[in-house]
C-alpha atoms as a PDB file:
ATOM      1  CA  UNK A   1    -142.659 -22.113 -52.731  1.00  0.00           C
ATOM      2  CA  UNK A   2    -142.813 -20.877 -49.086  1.00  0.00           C
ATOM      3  CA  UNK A   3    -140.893 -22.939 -46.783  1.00  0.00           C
ATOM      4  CA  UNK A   4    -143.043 -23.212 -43.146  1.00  0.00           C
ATOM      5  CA  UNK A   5    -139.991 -23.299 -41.690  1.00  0.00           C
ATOM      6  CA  UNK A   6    -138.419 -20.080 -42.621  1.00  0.00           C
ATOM      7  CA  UNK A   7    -137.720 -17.412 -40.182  1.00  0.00           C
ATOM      8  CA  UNK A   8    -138.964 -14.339 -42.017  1.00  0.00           C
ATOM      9  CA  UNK A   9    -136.660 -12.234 -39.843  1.00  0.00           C
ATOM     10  CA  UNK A  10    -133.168 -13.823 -40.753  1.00  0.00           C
ATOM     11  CA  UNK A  11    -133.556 -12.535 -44.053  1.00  0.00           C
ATOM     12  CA  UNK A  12    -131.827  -9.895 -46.120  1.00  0.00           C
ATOM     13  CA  UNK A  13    -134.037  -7.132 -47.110  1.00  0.00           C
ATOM     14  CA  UNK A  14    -133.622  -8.082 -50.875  1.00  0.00           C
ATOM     15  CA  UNK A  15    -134.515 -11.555 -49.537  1.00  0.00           C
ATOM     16  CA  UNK A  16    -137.366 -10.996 -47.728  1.00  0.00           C
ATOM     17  CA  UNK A  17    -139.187  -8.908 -50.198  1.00  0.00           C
ATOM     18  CA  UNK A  18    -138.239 -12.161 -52.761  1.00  0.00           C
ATOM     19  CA  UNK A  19    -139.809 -14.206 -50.352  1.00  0.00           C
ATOM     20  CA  UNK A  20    -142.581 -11.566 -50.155  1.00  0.00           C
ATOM     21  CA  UNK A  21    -143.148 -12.237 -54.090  1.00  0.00           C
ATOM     22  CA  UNK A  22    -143.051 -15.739 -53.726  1.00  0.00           C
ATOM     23  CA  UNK A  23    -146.069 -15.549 -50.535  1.00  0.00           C
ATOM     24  CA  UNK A  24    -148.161 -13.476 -52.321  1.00  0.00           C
ATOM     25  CA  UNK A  25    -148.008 -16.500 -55.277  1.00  0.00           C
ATOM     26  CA  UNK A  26    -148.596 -18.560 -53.176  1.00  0.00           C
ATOM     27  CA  UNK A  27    -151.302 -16.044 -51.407  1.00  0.00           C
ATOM     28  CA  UNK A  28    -150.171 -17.020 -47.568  1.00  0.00           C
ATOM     29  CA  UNK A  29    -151.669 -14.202 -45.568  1.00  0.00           C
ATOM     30  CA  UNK A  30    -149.857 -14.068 -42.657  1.00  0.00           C
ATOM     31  CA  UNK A  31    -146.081 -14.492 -43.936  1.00  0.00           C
ATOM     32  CA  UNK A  32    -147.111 -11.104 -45.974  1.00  0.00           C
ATOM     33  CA  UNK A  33    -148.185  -9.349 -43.004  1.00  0.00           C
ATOM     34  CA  UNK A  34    -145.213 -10.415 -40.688  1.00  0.00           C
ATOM     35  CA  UNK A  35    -142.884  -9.555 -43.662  1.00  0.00           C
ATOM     36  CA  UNK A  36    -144.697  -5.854 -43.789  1.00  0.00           C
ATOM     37  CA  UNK A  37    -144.271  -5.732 -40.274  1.00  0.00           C
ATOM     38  CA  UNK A  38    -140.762  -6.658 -40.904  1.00  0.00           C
ATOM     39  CA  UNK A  39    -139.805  -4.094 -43.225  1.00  0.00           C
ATOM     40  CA  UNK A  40    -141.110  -1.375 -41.556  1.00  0.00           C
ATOM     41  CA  UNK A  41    -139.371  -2.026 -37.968  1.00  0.00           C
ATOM     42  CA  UNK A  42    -136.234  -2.168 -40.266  1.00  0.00           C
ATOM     43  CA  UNK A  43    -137.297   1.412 -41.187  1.00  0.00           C
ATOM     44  CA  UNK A  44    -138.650   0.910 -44.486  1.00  0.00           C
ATOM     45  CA  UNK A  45    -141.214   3.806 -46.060  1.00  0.00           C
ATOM     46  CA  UNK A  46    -144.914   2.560 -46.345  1.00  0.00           C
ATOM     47  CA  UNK A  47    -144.957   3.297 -49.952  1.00  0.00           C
ATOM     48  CA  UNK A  48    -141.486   1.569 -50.343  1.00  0.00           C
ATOM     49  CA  UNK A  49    -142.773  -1.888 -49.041  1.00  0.00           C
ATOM     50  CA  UNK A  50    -145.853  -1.800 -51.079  1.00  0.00           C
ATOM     51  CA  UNK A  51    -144.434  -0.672 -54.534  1.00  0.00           C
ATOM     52  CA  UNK A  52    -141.110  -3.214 -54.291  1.00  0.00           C
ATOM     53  CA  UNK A  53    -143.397  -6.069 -51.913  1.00  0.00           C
ATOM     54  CA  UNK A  54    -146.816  -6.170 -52.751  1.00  0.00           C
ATOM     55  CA  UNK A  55    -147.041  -4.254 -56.472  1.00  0.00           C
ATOM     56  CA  UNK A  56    -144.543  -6.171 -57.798  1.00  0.00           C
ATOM     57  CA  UNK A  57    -145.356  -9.573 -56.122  1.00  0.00           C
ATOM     58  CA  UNK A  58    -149.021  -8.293 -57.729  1.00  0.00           C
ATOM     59  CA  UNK A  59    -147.525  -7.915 -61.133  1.00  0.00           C
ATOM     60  CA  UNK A  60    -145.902 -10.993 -61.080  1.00  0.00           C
ATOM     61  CA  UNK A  61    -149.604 -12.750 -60.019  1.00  0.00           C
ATOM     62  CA  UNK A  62    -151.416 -10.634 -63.191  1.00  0.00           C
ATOM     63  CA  UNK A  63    -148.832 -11.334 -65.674  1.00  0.00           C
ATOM     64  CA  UNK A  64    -149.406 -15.455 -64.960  1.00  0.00           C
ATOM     65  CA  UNK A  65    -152.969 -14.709 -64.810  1.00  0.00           C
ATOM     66  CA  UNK A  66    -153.639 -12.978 -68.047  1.00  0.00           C
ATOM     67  CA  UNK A  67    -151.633 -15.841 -69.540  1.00  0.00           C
ATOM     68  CA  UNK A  68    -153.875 -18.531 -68.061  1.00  0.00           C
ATOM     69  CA  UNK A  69    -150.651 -20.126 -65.385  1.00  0.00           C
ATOM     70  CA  UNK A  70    -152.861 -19.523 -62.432  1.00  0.00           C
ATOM     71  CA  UNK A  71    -156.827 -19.193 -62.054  1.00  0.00           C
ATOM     72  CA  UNK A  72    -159.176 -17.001 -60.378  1.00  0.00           C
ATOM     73  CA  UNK A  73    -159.184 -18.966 -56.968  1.00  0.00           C
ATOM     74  CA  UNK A  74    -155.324 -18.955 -56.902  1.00  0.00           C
ATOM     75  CA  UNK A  75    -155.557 -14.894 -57.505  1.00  0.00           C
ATOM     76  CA  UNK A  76    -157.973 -14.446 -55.037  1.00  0.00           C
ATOM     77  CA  UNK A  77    -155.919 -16.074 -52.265  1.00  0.00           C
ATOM     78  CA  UNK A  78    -152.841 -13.959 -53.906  1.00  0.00           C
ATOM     79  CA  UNK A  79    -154.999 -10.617 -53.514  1.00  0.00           C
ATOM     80  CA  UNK A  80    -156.431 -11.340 -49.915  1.00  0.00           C
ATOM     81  CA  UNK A  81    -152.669 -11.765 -49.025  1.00  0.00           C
ATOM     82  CA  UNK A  82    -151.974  -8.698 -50.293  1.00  0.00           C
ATOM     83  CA  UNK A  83    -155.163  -6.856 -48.853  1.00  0.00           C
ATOM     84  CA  UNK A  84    -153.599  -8.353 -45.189  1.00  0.00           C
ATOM     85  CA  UNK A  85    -150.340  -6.385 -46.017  1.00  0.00           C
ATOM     86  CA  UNK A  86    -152.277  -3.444 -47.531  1.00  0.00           C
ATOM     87  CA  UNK A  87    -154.754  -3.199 -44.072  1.00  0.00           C
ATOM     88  CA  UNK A  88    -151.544  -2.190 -42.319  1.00  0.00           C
ATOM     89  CA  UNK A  89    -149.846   0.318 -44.736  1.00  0.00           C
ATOM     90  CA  UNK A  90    -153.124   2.062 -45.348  1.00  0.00           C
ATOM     91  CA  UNK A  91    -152.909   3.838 -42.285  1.00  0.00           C
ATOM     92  CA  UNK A  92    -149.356   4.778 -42.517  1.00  0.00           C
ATOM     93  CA  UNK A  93    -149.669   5.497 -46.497  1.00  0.00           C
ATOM     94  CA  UNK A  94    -152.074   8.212 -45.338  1.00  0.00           C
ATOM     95  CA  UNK A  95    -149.811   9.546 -42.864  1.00  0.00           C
ATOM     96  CA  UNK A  96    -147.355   9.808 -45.035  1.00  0.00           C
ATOM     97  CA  UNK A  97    -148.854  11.182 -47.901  1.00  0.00           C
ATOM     98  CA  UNK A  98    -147.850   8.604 -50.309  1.00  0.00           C
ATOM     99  CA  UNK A  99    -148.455   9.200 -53.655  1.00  0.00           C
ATOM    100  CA  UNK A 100    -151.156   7.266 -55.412  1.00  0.00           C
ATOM    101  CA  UNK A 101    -151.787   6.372 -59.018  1.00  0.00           C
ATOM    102  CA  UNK A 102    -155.430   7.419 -58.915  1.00  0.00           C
ATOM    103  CA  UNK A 103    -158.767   6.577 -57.738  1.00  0.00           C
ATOM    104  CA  UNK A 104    -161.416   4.387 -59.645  1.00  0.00           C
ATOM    105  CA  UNK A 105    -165.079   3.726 -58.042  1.00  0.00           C
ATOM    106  CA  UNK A 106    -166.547   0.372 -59.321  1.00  0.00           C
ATOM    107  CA  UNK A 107    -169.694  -1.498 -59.596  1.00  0.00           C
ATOM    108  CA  UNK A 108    -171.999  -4.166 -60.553  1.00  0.00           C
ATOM    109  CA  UNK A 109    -174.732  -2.582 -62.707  1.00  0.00           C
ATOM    110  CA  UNK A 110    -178.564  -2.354 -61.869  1.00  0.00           C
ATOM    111  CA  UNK A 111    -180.285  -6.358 -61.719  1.00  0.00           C
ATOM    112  CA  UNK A 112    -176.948  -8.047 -61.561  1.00  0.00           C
ATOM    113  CA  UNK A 113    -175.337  -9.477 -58.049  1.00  0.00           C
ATOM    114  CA  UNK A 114    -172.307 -10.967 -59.351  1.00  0.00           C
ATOM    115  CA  UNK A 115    -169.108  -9.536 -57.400  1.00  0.00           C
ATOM    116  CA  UNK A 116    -166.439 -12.354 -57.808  1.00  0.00           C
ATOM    117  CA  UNK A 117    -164.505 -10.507 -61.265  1.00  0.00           C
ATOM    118  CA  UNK A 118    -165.419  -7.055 -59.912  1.00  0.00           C
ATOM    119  CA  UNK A 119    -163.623  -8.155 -56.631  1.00  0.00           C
ATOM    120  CA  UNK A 120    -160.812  -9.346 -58.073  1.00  0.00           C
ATOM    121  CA  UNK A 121    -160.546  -6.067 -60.110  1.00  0.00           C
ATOM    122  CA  UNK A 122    -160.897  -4.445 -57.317  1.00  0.00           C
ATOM    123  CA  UNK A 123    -158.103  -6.255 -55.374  1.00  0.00           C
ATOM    124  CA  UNK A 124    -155.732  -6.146 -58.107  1.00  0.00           C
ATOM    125  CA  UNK A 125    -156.213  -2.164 -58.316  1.00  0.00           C
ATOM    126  CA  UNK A 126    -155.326  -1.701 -55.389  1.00  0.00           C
ATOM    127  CA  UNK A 127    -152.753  -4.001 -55.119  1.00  0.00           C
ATOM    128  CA  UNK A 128    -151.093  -1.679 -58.342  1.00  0.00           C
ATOM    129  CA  UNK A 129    -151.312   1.413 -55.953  1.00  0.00           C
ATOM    130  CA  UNK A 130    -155.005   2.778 -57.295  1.00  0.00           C
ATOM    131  CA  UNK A 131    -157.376   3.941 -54.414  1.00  0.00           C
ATOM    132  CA  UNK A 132    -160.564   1.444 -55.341  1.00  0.00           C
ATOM    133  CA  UNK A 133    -164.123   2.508 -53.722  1.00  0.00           C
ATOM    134  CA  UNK A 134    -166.292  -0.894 -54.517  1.00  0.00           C
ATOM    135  CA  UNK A 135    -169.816   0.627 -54.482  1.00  0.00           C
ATOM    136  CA  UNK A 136    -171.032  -3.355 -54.221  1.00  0.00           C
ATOM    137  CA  UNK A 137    -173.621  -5.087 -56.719  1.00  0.00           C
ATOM    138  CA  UNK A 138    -177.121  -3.791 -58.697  1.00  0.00           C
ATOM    139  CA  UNK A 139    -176.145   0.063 -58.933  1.00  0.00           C
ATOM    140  CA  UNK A 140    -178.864   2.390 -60.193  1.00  0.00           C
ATOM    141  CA  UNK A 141    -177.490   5.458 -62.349  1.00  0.00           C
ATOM    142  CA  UNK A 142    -178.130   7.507 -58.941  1.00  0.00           C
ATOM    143  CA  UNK A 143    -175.591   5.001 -57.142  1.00  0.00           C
ATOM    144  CA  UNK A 144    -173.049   5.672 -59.979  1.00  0.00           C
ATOM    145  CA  UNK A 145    -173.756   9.279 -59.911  1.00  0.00           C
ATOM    146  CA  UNK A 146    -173.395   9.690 -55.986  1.00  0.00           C
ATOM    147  CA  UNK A 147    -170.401   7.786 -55.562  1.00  0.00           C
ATOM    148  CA  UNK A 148    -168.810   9.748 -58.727  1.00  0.00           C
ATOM    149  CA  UNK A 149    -169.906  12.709 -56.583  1.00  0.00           C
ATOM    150  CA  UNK A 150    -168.776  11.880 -53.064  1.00  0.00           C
ATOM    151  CA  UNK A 151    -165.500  10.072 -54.515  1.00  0.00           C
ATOM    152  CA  UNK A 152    -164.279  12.442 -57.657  1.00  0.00           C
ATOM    153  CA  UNK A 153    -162.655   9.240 -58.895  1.00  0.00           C
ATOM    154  CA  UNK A 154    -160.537   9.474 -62.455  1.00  0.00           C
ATOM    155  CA  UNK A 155    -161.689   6.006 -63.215  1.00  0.00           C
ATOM    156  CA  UNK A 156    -165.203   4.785 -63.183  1.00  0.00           C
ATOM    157  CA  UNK A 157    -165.078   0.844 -63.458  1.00  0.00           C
ATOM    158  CA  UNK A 158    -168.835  -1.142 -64.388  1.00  0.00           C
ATOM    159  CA  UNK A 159    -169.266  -5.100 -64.379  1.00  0.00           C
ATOM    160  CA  UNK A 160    -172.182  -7.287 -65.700  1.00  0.00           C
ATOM    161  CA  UNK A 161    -172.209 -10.775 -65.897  1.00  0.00           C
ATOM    162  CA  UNK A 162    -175.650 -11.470 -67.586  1.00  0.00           C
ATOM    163  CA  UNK A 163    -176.586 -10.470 -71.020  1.00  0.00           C
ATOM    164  CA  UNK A 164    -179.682  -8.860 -69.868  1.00  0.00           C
ATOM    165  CA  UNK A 165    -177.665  -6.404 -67.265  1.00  0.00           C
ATOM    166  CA  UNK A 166    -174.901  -5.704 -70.081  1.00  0.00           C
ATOM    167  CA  UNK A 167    -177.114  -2.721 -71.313  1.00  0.00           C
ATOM    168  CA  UNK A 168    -177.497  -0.532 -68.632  1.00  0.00           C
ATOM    169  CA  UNK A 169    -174.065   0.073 -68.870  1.00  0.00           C
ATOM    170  CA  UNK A 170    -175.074   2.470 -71.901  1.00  0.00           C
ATOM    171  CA  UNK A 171    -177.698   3.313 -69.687  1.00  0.00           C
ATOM    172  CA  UNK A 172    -175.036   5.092 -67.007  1.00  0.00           C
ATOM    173  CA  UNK A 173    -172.886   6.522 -69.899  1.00  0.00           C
ATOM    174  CA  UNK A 174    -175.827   7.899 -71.639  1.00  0.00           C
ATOM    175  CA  UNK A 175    -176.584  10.055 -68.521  1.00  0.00           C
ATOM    176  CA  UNK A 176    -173.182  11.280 -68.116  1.00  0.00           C
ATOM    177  CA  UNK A 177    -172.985  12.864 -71.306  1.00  0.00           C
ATOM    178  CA  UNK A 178    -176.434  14.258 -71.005  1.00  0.00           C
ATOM    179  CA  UNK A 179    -175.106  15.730 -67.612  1.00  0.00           C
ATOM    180  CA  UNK A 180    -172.241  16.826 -69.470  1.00  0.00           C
ATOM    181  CA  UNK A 181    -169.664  14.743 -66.748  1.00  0.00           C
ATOM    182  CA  UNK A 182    -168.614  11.735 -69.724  1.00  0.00           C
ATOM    183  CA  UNK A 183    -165.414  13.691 -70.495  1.00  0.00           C
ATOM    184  CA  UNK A 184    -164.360  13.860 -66.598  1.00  0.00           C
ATOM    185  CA  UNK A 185    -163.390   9.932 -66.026  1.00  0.00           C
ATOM    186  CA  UNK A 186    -162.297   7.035 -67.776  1.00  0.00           C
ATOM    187  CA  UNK A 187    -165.203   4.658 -68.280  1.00  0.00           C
ATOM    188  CA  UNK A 188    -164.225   0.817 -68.027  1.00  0.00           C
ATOM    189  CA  UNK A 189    -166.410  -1.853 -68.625  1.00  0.00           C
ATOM    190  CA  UNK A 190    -166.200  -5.722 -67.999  1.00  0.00           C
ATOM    191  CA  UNK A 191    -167.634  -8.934 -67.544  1.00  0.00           C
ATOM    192  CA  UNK A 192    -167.819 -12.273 -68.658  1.00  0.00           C
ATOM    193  CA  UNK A 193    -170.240 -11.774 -71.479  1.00  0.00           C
ATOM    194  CA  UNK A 194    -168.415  -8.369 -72.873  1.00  0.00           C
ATOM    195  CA  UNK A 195    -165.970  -8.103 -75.617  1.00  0.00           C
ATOM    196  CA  UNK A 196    -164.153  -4.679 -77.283  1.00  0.00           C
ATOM    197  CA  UNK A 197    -167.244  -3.959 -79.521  1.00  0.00           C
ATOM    198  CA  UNK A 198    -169.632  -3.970 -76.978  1.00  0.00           C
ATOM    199  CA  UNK A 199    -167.423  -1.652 -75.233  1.00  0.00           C
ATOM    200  CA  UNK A 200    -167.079   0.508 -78.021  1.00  0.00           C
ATOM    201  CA  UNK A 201    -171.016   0.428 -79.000  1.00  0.00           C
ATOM    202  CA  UNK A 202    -171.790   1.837 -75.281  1.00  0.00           C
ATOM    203  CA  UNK A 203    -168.962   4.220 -75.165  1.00  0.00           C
ATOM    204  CA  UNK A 204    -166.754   3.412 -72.511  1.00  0.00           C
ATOM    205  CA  UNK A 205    -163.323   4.138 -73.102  1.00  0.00           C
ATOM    206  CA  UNK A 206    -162.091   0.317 -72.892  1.00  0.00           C
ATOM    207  CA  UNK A 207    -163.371  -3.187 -72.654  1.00  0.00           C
ATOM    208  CA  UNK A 208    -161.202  -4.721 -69.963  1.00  0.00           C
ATOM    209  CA  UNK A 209    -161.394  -8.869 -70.281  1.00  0.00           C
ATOM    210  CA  UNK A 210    -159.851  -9.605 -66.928  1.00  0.00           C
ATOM    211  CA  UNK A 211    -158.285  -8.123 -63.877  1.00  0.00           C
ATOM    212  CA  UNK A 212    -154.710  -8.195 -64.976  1.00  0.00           C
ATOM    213  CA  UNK A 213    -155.927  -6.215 -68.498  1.00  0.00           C
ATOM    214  CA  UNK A 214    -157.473  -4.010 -66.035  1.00  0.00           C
ATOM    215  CA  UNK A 215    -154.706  -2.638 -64.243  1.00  0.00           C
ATOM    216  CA  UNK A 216    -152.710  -2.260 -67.433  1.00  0.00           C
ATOM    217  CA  UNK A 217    -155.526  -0.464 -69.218  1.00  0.00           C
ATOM    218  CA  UNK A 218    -156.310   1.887 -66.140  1.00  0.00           C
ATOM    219  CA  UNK A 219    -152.350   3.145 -66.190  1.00  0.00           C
ATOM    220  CA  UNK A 220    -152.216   3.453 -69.838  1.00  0.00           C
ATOM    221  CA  UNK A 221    -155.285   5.568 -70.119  1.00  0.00           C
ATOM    222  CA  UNK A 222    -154.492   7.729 -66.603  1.00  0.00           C
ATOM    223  CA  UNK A 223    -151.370   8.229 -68.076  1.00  0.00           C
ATOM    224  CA  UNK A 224    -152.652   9.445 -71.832  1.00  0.00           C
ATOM    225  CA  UNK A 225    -155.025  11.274 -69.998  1.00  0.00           C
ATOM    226  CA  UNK A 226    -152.018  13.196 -67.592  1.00  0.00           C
ATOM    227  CA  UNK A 227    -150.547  13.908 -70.686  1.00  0.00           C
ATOM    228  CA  UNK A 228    -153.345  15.369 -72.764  1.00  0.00           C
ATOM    229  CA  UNK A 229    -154.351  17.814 -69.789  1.00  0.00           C
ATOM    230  CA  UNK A 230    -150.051  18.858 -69.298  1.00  0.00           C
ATOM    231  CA  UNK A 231    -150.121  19.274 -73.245  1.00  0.00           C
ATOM    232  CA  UNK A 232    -153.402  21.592 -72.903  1.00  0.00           C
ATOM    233  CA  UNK A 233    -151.942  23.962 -69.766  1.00  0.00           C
ATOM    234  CA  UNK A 234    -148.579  24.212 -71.722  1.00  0.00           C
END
Protein backbone atom coordinates (compact mmCIF):
# COMPACT_ATOMS: atom_id res chain seq x y z
CA UNK A 1 0.00 0.00 0.00
CA UNK A 2 2.83 2.38 1.10
CA UNK A 3 4.30 4.24 -1.66
CA UNK A 4 8.47 4.54 -0.98
CA UNK A 5 8.20 7.55 -2.49
CA UNK A 6 5.87 9.47 -0.35
CA UNK A 7 6.92 12.38 1.64
CA UNK A 8 5.26 11.68 4.98
CA UNK A 9 5.44 15.40 5.73
CA UNK A 10 3.34 16.84 2.72
CA UNK A 11 0.46 15.26 4.11
CA UNK A 12 -2.75 16.44 5.68
CA UNK A 13 -3.15 15.37 9.18
CA UNK A 14 -6.28 13.23 8.21
CA UNK A 15 -3.89 11.93 5.52
CA UNK A 16 -1.10 11.05 7.30
CA UNK A 17 -2.77 9.18 10.04
CA UNK A 18 -4.60 7.18 6.77
CA UNK A 19 -1.32 6.54 5.64
CA UNK A 20 -0.42 5.65 9.26
CA UNK A 21 -3.27 2.81 9.00
CA UNK A 22 -2.17 1.69 5.85
CA UNK A 23 1.94 1.30 7.35
CA UNK A 24 0.98 -0.40 10.19
CA UNK A 25 -0.84 -3.11 7.50
CA UNK A 26 1.70 -3.21 5.91
CA UNK A 27 3.91 -3.23 9.36
CA UNK A 28 6.80 -0.68 7.89
CA UNK A 29 8.53 0.43 11.05
CA UNK A 30 10.04 3.42 10.27
CA UNK A 31 7.21 5.33 8.17
CA UNK A 32 5.20 4.79 11.69
CA UNK A 33 7.79 6.33 13.69
CA UNK A 34 8.52 9.36 11.32
CA UNK A 35 4.67 9.79 11.06
CA UNK A 36 4.57 9.85 15.18
CA UNK A 37 7.27 12.14 15.03
CA UNK A 38 5.24 14.01 12.59
CA UNK A 39 2.21 14.46 14.46
CA UNK A 40 3.60 15.49 17.45
CA UNK A 41 5.89 18.48 16.00
CA UNK A 42 2.46 19.47 14.46
CA UNK A 43 1.35 19.61 18.14
CA UNK A 44 -0.62 16.60 18.39
CA UNK A 45 -1.36 15.00 22.17
CA UNK A 46 0.52 11.63 22.79
CA UNK A 47 -2.65 9.91 23.53
CA UNK A 48 -4.27 11.56 20.39
CA UNK A 49 -1.72 9.96 17.90
CA UNK A 50 -1.92 6.61 19.45
CA UNK A 51 -5.78 6.21 19.85
CA UNK A 52 -6.61 7.78 16.06
CA UNK A 53 -2.81 6.27 14.54
CA UNK A 54 -1.79 3.25 16.05
CA UNK A 55 -5.25 1.80 17.92
CA UNK A 56 -7.14 2.15 15.09
CA UNK A 57 -4.52 1.13 12.42
CA UNK A 58 -4.36 -1.95 15.29
CA UNK A 59 -8.03 -2.56 14.99
CA UNK A 60 -8.05 -2.56 11.51
CA UNK A 61 -4.91 -5.40 11.65
CA UNK A 62 -7.18 -7.63 14.42
CA UNK A 63 -10.36 -7.37 12.65
CA UNK A 64 -8.49 -9.03 9.26
CA UNK A 65 -6.79 -11.28 11.56
CA UNK A 66 -9.58 -12.86 13.47
CA UNK A 67 -11.13 -13.34 10.03
CA UNK A 68 -8.14 -15.24 8.66
CA UNK A 69 -7.11 -12.04 5.70
CA UNK A 70 -3.70 -11.80 7.20
CA UNK A 71 -1.50 -14.39 9.33
CA UNK A 72 0.53 -14.33 12.32
CA UNK A 73 3.86 -13.24 10.52
CA UNK A 74 2.00 -10.36 8.74
CA UNK A 75 0.64 -9.25 12.46
CA UNK A 76 3.79 -9.50 13.93
CA UNK A 77 5.48 -7.11 11.48
CA UNK A 78 2.08 -4.91 11.96
CA UNK A 79 2.67 -4.96 15.92
CA UNK A 80 6.56 -4.32 15.87
CA UNK A 81 5.55 -1.23 13.74
CA UNK A 82 3.41 -0.20 16.16
CA UNK A 83 5.75 -1.03 19.24
CA UNK A 84 8.40 1.54 17.12
CA UNK A 85 5.62 4.26 17.37
CA UNK A 86 4.61 3.17 20.90
CA UNK A 87 8.66 3.34 22.20
CA UNK A 88 8.30 7.07 21.57
CA UNK A 89 4.84 7.99 23.05
CA UNK A 90 5.53 5.93 26.13
CA UNK A 91 7.56 8.47 27.55
CA UNK A 92 5.38 11.33 26.74
CA UNK A 93 2.04 9.21 27.59
CA UNK A 94 3.54 9.15 31.09
CA UNK A 95 4.17 12.70 31.18
CA UNK A 96 1.08 13.42 30.31
CA UNK A 97 -0.90 11.29 32.28
CA UNK A 98 -2.79 9.69 29.58
CA UNK A 99 -5.43 7.64 30.45
CA UNK A 100 -5.11 3.92 30.02
CA UNK A 101 -7.59 1.13 29.59
CA UNK A 102 -5.96 -1.08 32.20
CA UNK A 103 -3.13 -3.23 32.98
CA UNK A 104 -2.89 -7.09 32.30
CA UNK A 105 0.42 -9.17 33.38
CA UNK A 106 0.88 -12.28 31.11
CA UNK A 107 2.65 -15.49 30.92
CA UNK A 108 3.63 -18.77 29.64
CA UNK A 109 2.80 -21.34 32.35
CA UNK A 110 5.33 -23.61 34.31
CA UNK A 111 7.27 -26.38 31.56
CA UNK A 112 6.16 -24.51 28.51
CA UNK A 113 8.64 -21.96 26.43
CA UNK A 114 6.42 -21.04 23.73
CA UNK A 115 6.13 -17.05 23.48
CA UNK A 116 5.15 -16.42 19.76
CA UNK A 117 0.86 -16.16 20.56
CA UNK A 118 1.61 -14.72 24.02
CA UNK A 119 3.73 -12.04 22.15
CA UNK A 120 1.43 -11.23 19.82
CA UNK A 121 -1.20 -10.85 22.64
CA UNK A 122 0.92 -8.94 24.19
CA UNK A 123 1.60 -6.53 21.25
CA UNK A 124 -1.88 -6.24 20.30
CA UNK A 125 -2.77 -5.13 24.06
CA UNK A 126 -0.87 -2.69 24.00
CA UNK A 127 -1.37 -1.56 20.77
CA UNK A 128 -5.44 -1.18 22.12
CA UNK A 129 -4.07 1.19 24.91
CA UNK A 130 -3.70 -1.72 27.86
CA UNK A 131 -0.40 -1.43 29.93
CA UNK A 132 0.99 -5.27 29.22
CA UNK A 133 3.85 -6.58 31.78
CA UNK A 134 5.07 -9.96 29.78
CA UNK A 135 6.47 -11.94 32.76
CA UNK A 136 8.25 -14.27 29.79
CA UNK A 137 7.86 -18.23 29.50
CA UNK A 138 7.62 -21.38 32.31
CA UNK A 139 6.01 -19.26 35.28
CA UNK A 140 5.74 -21.03 38.62
CA UNK A 141 2.52 -19.98 40.74
CA UNK A 142 5.20 -17.77 42.79
CA UNK A 143 6.05 -15.91 39.36
CA UNK A 144 2.26 -15.33 38.83
CA UNK A 145 1.80 -14.38 42.35
CA UNK A 146 4.81 -11.80 42.48
CA UNK A 147 4.14 -10.12 39.40
CA UNK A 148 0.24 -9.91 40.46
CA UNK A 149 1.86 -8.36 43.55
CA UNK A 150 4.44 -5.93 42.22
CA UNK A 151 2.05 -5.03 39.13
CA UNK A 152 -1.75 -4.92 40.72
CA UNK A 153 -2.82 -5.67 37.16
CA UNK A 154 -6.89 -5.97 36.45
CA UNK A 155 -6.13 -8.61 33.93
CA UNK A 156 -4.07 -11.66 34.47
CA UNK A 157 -3.42 -13.29 30.93
CA UNK A 158 -1.87 -17.35 30.93
CA UNK A 159 -0.69 -19.23 27.62
CA UNK A 160 0.17 -22.97 27.06
CA UNK A 161 0.85 -24.48 23.98
CA UNK A 162 1.31 -28.22 24.99
CA UNK A 163 -1.34 -30.39 26.38
CA UNK A 164 0.76 -31.40 29.21
CA UNK A 165 1.35 -27.51 30.41
CA UNK A 166 -2.54 -26.75 29.80
CA UNK A 167 -3.19 -27.87 33.49
CA UNK A 168 -1.28 -25.81 35.56
CA UNK A 169 -3.32 -23.18 34.51
CA UNK A 170 -5.93 -24.63 37.16
CA UNK A 171 -2.99 -25.01 39.08
CA UNK A 172 -2.49 -20.88 39.37
CA UNK A 173 -6.31 -20.31 39.70
CA UNK A 174 -6.65 -22.89 42.31
CA UNK A 175 -4.19 -20.88 44.51
CA UNK A 176 -5.82 -17.67 44.02
CA UNK A 177 -8.96 -18.65 45.39
CA UNK A 178 -7.35 -20.47 48.22
CA UNK A 179 -5.52 -17.04 48.84
CA UNK A 180 -8.75 -15.52 48.52
CA UNK A 181 -7.24 -12.96 45.43
CA UNK A 182 -9.53 -15.01 42.33
CA UNK A 183 -12.22 -12.30 42.60
CA UNK A 184 -9.52 -9.32 42.19
CA UNK A 185 -8.58 -9.85 38.25
CA UNK A 186 -9.89 -11.15 35.21
CA UNK A 187 -8.30 -14.51 34.46
CA UNK A 188 -7.65 -15.17 30.60
CA UNK A 189 -6.43 -18.17 29.25
CA UNK A 190 -5.08 -19.21 25.71
CA UNK A 191 -3.22 -21.29 23.52
CA UNK A 192 -3.26 -23.36 20.67
CA UNK A 193 -4.55 -26.49 22.29
CA UNK A 194 -7.43 -24.56 24.49
CA UNK A 195 -10.99 -24.16 23.64
CA UNK A 196 -14.11 -22.38 25.87
CA UNK A 197 -14.62 -25.59 27.98
CA UNK A 198 -11.32 -25.96 29.03
CA UNK A 199 -11.51 -22.46 30.02
CA UNK A 200 -14.52 -22.88 31.83
CA UNK A 201 -13.38 -26.35 33.60
CA UNK A 202 -10.23 -24.32 35.14
CA UNK A 203 -12.10 -21.23 35.94
CA UNK A 204 -10.78 -18.47 34.15
CA UNK A 205 -13.14 -15.98 33.22
CA UNK A 206 -12.65 -16.47 29.25
CA UNK A 207 -10.98 -18.67 26.74
CA UNK A 208 -9.43 -16.21 24.32
CA UNK A 209 -8.61 -18.17 20.74
CA UNK A 210 -6.39 -15.48 19.31
CA UNK A 211 -4.97 -12.07 19.84
CA UNK A 212 -7.63 -10.07 18.14
CA UNK A 213 -10.45 -12.11 20.53
CA UNK A 214 -8.16 -11.03 23.15
CA UNK A 215 -8.36 -7.46 23.05
CA UNK A 216 -12.10 -7.59 22.52
CA UNK A 217 -12.63 -9.93 25.45
CA UNK A 218 -10.24 -7.89 27.84
CA UNK A 219 -12.54 -4.50 27.12
CA UNK A 220 -15.73 -6.28 27.40
CA UNK A 221 -14.95 -7.86 30.70
CA UNK A 222 -12.93 -4.49 32.18
CA UNK A 223 -15.82 -2.80 31.21
CA UNK A 224 -18.62 -5.32 32.95
CA UNK A 225 -16.35 -5.34 35.64
CA UNK A 226 -16.29 -1.04 35.90
CA UNK A 227 -19.77 -1.37 35.91
CA UNK A 228 -20.48 -3.99 38.54
CA UNK A 229 -18.08 -2.13 41.11
CA UNK A 230 -20.04 1.72 40.04
CA UNK A 231 -23.41 -0.33 40.51
CA UNK A 232 -22.06 -1.64 44.08
CA UNK A 233 -20.73 2.09 45.45
CA UNK A 234 -24.08 3.59 44.15
Amino acid sequence: MADDELDLSTLGDEDLIAQMHDDLYDGLKEEIEEAVRILLDRGWEPYRILTEGLVEGMRIVGIDFRDGILFVPEVLLSANAMKAGMSILRPLLAQTGAPKMGKMVIGTVKGDIHDIGKNLVSMMMEGAGFEVIDIGINNSVEAYLEALEEHRPEILGMSALLTTTMPYMKVVIDTLKEKGLRDQYIVLVGGAPLNEEFGAAVGADAYCRDAAVTVEIAKDLMARTHNVRASATA
